[in-house]
Protein backbone atom coordinates (compact mmCIF):
# COMPACT_ATOMS: atom_id res chain seq x y z
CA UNK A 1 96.14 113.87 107.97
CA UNK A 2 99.53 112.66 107.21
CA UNK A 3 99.12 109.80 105.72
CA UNK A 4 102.71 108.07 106.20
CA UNK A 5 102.26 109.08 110.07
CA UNK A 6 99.23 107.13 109.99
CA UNK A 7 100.79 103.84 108.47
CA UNK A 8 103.27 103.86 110.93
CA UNK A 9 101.16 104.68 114.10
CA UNK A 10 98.98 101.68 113.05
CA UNK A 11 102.37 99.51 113.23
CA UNK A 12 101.40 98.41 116.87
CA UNK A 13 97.68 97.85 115.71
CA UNK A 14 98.44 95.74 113.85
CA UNK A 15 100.91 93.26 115.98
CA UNK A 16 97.96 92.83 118.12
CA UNK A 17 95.97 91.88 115.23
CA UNK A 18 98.57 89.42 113.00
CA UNK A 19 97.24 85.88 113.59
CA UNK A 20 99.82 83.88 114.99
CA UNK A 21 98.93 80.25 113.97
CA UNK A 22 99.06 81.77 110.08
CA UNK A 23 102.50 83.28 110.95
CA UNK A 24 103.68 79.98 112.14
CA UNK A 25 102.56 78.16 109.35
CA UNK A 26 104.25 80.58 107.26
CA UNK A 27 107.44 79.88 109.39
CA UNK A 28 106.94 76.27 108.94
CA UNK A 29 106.84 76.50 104.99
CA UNK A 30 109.88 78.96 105.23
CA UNK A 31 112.09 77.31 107.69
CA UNK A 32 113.66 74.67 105.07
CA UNK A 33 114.34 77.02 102.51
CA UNK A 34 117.47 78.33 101.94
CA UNK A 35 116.96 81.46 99.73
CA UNK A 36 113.97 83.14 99.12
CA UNK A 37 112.56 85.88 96.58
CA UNK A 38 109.89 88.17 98.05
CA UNK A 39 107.42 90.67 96.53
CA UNK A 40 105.13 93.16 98.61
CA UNK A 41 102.25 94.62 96.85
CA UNK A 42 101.06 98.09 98.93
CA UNK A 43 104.15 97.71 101.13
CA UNK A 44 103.25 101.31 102.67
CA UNK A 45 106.33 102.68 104.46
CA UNK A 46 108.25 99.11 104.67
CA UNK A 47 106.86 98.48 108.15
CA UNK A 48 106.25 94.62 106.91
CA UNK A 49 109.88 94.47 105.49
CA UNK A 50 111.05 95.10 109.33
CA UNK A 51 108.51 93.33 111.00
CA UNK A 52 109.73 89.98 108.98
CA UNK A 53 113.61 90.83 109.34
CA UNK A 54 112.48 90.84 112.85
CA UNK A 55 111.85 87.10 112.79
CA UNK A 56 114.04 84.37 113.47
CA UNK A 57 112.61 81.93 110.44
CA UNK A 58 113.69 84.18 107.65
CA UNK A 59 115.87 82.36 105.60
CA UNK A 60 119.39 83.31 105.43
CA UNK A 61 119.77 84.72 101.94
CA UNK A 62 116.42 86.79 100.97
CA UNK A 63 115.45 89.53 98.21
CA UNK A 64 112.93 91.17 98.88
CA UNK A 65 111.32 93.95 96.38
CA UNK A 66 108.45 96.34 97.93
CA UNK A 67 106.05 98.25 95.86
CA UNK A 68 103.84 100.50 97.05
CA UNK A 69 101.97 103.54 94.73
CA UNK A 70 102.73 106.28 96.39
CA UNK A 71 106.13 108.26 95.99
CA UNK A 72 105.69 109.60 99.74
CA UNK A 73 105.12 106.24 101.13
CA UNK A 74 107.89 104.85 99.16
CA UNK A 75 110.30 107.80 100.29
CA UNK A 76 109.60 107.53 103.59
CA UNK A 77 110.06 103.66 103.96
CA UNK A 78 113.78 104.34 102.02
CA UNK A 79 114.34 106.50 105.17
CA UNK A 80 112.67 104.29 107.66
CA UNK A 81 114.68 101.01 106.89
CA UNK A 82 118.47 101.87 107.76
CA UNK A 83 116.92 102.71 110.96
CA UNK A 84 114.69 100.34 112.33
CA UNK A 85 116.87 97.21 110.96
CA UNK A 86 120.00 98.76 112.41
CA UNK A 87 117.58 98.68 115.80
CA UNK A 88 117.36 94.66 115.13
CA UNK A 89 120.81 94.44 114.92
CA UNK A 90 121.71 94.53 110.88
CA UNK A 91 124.13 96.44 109.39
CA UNK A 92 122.61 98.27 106.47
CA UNK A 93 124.65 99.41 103.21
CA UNK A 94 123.17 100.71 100.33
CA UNK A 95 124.01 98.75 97.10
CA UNK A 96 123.00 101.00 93.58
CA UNK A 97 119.38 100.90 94.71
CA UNK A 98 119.10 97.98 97.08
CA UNK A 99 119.54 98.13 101.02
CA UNK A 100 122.29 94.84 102.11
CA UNK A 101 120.94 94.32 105.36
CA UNK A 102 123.33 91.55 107.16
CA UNK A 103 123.40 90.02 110.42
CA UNK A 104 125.29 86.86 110.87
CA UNK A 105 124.51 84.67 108.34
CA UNK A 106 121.70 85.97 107.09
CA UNK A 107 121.66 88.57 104.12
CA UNK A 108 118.95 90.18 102.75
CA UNK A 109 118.83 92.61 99.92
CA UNK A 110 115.44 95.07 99.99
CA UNK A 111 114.62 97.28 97.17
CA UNK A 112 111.76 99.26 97.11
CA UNK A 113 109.96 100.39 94.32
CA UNK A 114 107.07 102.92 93.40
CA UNK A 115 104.76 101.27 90.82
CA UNK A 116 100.95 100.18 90.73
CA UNK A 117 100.77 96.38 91.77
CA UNK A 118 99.18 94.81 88.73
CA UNK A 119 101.11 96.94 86.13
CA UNK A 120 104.09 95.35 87.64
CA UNK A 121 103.03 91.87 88.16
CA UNK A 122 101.97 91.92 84.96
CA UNK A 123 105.19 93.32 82.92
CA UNK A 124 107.34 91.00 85.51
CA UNK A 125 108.80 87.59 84.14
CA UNK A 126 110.43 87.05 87.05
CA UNK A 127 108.91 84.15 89.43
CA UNK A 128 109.11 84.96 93.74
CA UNK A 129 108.44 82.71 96.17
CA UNK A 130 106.45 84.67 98.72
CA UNK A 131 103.86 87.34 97.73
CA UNK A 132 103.16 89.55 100.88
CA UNK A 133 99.90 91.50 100.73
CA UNK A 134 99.38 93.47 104.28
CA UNK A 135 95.78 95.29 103.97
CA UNK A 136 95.79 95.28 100.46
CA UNK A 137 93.61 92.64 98.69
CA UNK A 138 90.29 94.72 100.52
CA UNK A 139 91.61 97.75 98.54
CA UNK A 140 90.80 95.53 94.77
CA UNK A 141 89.30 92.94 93.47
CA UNK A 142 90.22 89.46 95.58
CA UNK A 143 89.60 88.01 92.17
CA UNK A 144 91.71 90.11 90.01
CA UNK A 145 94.57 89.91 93.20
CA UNK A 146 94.11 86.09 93.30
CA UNK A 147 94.89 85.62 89.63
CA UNK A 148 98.03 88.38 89.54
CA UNK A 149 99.97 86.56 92.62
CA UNK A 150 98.85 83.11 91.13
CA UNK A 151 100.82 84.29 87.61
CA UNK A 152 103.65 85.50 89.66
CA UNK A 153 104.28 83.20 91.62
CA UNK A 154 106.86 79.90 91.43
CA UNK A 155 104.99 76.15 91.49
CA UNK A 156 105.63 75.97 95.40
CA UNK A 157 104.70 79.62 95.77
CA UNK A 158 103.10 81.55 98.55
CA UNK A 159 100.39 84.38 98.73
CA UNK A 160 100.70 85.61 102.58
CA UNK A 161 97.80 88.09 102.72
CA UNK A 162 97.27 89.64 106.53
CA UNK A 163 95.05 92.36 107.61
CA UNK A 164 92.43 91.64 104.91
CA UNK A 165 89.50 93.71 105.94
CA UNK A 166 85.63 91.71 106.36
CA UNK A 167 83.16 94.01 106.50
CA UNK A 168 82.62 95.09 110.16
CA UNK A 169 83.84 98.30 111.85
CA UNK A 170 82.61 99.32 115.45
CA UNK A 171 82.86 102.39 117.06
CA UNK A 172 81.91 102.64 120.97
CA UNK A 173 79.82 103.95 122.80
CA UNK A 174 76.79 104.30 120.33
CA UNK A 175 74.76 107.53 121.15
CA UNK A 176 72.14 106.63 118.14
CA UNK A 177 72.50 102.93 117.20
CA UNK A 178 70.33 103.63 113.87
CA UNK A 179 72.35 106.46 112.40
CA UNK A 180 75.63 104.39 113.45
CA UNK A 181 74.32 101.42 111.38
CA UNK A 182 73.12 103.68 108.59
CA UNK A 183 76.54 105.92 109.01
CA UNK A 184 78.79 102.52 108.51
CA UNK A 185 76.77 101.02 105.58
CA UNK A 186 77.43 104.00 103.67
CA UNK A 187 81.11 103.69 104.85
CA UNK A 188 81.51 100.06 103.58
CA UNK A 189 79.34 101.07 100.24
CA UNK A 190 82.13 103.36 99.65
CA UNK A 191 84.97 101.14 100.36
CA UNK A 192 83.27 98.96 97.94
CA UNK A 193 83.19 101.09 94.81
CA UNK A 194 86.76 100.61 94.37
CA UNK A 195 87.68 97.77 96.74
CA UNK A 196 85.65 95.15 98.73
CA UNK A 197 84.47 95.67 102.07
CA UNK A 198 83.95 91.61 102.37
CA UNK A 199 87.63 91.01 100.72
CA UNK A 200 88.42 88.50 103.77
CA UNK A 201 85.54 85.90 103.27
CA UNK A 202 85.95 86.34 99.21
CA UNK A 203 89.47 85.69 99.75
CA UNK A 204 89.07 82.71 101.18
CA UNK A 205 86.17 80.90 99.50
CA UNK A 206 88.23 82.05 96.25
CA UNK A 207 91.00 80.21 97.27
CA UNK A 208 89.13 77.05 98.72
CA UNK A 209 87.28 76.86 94.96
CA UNK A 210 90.35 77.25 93.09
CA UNK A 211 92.69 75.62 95.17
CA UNK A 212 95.58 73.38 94.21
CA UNK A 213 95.81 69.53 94.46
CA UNK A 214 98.78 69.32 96.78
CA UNK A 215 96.64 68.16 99.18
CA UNK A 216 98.27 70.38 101.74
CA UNK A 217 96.14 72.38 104.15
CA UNK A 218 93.18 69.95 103.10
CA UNK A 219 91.40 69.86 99.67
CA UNK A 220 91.94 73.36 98.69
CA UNK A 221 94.90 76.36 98.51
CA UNK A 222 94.55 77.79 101.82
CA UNK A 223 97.29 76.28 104.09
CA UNK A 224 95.51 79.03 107.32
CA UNK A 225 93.04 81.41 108.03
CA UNK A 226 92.44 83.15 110.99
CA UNK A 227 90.91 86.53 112.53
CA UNK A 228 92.97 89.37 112.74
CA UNK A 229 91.05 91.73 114.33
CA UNK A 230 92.00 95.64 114.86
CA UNK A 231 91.07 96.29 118.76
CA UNK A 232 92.07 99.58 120.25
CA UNK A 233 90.82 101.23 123.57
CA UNK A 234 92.56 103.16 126.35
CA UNK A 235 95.11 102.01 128.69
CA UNK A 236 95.66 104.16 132.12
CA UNK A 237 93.82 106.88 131.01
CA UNK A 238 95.54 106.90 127.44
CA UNK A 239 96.09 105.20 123.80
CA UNK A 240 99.11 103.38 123.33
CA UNK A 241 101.99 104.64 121.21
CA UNK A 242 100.49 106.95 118.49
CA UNK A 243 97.74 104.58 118.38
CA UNK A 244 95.44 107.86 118.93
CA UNK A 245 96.64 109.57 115.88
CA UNK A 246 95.76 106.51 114.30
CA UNK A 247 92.25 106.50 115.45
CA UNK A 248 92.10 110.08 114.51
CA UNK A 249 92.65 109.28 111.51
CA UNK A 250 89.99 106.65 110.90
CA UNK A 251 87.62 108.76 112.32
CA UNK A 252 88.82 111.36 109.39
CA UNK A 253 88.98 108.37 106.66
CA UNK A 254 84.88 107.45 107.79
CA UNK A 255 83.93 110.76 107.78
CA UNK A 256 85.28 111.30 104.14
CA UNK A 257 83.60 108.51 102.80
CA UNK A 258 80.36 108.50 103.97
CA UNK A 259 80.06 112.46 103.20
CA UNK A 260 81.45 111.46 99.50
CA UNK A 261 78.28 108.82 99.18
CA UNK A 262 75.78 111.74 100.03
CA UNK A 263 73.32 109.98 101.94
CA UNK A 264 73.97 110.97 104.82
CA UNK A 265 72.95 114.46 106.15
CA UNK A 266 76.41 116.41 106.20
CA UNK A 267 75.87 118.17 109.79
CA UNK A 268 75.04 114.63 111.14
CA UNK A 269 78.15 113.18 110.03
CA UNK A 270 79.96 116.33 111.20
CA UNK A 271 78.60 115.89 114.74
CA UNK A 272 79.46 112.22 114.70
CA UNK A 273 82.83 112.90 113.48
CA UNK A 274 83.17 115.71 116.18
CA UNK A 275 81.84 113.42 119.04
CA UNK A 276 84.12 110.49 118.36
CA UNK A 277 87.16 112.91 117.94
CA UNK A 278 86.36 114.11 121.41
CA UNK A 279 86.15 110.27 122.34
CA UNK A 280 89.42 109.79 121.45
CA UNK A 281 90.58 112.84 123.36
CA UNK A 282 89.56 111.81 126.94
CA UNK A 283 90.31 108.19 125.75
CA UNK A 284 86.87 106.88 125.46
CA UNK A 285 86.31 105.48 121.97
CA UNK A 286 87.04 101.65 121.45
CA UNK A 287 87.42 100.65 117.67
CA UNK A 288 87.22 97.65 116.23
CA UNK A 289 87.92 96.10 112.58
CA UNK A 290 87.05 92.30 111.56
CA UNK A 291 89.81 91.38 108.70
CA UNK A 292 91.16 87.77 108.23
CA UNK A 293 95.07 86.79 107.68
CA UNK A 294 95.32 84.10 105.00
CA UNK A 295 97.90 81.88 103.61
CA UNK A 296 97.95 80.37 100.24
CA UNK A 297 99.37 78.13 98.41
């Protein structure tokens, strides 16, 4: 699997799946500011740096550093960036180690960075405004990510945190609905030895308990929350885009993880692997992921 292919073919998965009425209440607390400081934590290959240049409620003067862990990922979105804002109609310079992306009156300066989120937003002294974590906070602890973006960020801060994954994955048809069920608890087992598999719902009660006294959004932090469910299934015969590399590549990520827990006969996870490969071949297999998109203040 490469894994940078795979974070961009899920680009289009996930534009289905962004809740809107969280974006525009993000808009809404953007569209008076004038300047704005951004950090993304697992910023992948910078696809959520384009996506935002993309809309029209940016502010006009915006920097915006990306992290992400990975070298690869971090080489690739340096690549990636020139092109796909130059597509939206910016002309991109580079500046030392900073892209100038301009268009109009806008300006925004985008520096990525490769660098494990809580080292950095723990050496950082330096306050943002917006804290953009896209699939991430499922990957830790929502507890320990809470508390890092809460130390980072200014008074009137922001913690924008999309495509949080809650603990429900469904792959269809079922040929043996007991093995599937016993197949994807050992998945989400595994994604919880280093993450959370119910990171959306812990998310959000975490931010209702310790919420701030603004009185915005009601009596807690979160200003929205809303579903943002992965759906993909054929269209005419086919997936769209490279949206069945993408499910290939689930398929692979499942199969690694519930053969790592050893619970799970390994021929019986190699035939389901095989079967929903084929699926995906002849366009048959619909997927589906529950995550939430929430918005804290």
């Amino acid at each position: 699997m490469n894994f940078q292919r795979y974070l961009s073919a899920k680009r289009t998965v996930d534009d289905r799946a962004l809740n809107r009425r969280v974006e525009d209440r993000l808009a809404d607390e953007l569209r008076e500011r004038d300047r704005l400081r951004v950090l993304e934590v697992g910023a992948g290959v910078g696809t959520t740096v384009t996506r935002l240049l993309a809309r029209p409620w940016l502010p006009d003067r915006v920097t915006y550093t990306a992290l992400d862990i990975e070298e690869r990922n971090v080489a690739s979105a340096r690549i990636r960036l020139p092109v796909r804002t130059a597509a939206l109609g910016y002309a991109v310079r580079r500046a030392g180690d900073r892209f100038v992306c301009s268009r109009g009156q806008r300006r925004v300066e985008v520096a990525f960075r490769t660098a494990d989120a809580f080292e950095f937003l723990a050496a950082t002294d330096e306050a943002v405004d917006l804290l953009v974590a896209h699939a991430f906070v499922d990957l830790v602890d929502p507890a320990d990510a809470l508390a890092a973006f809460r130390d980072t960020l200014a008074p009137d801060g922001l913690a924008y945190c999309p495509i949080t994954f809650d603990s429900e994955t469904i792959f269809e048809p079922v040929a043996d609905a007991e093995f599937e069920e016993r197949l994807l608890d050992s998945f989400h087992s595994h994604l919880d030895r280093s993450g959370d598999s119910r990171a959306g719902r812990h998310l959000l009660s975490l931010a209702r308990d310790g919420g701030g006294d603004d009185g915005v959004g009601g009596d807690d932090g979160i200003l929205a929350a809303g579903g943002s469910d992965w759906l993909v299934r054929s269209r005419d015969g086919g997936y769209p885009a490279d949206e069945a590399y993408f499910l290939h590549c689930i398929t692979e990520m499942v199969e690694g993880a519930v053969r790592s827990e050893s619970a799970i006969d390994d021929g019986r996870i190699s035939e389901w692997a095989s079967r929903r490969h084929d699926q995906i071949d002849v366009g048959e297999l619909v997927y589906v992921a529950h995550q939430l998109d929430l918005l804290i203040r």
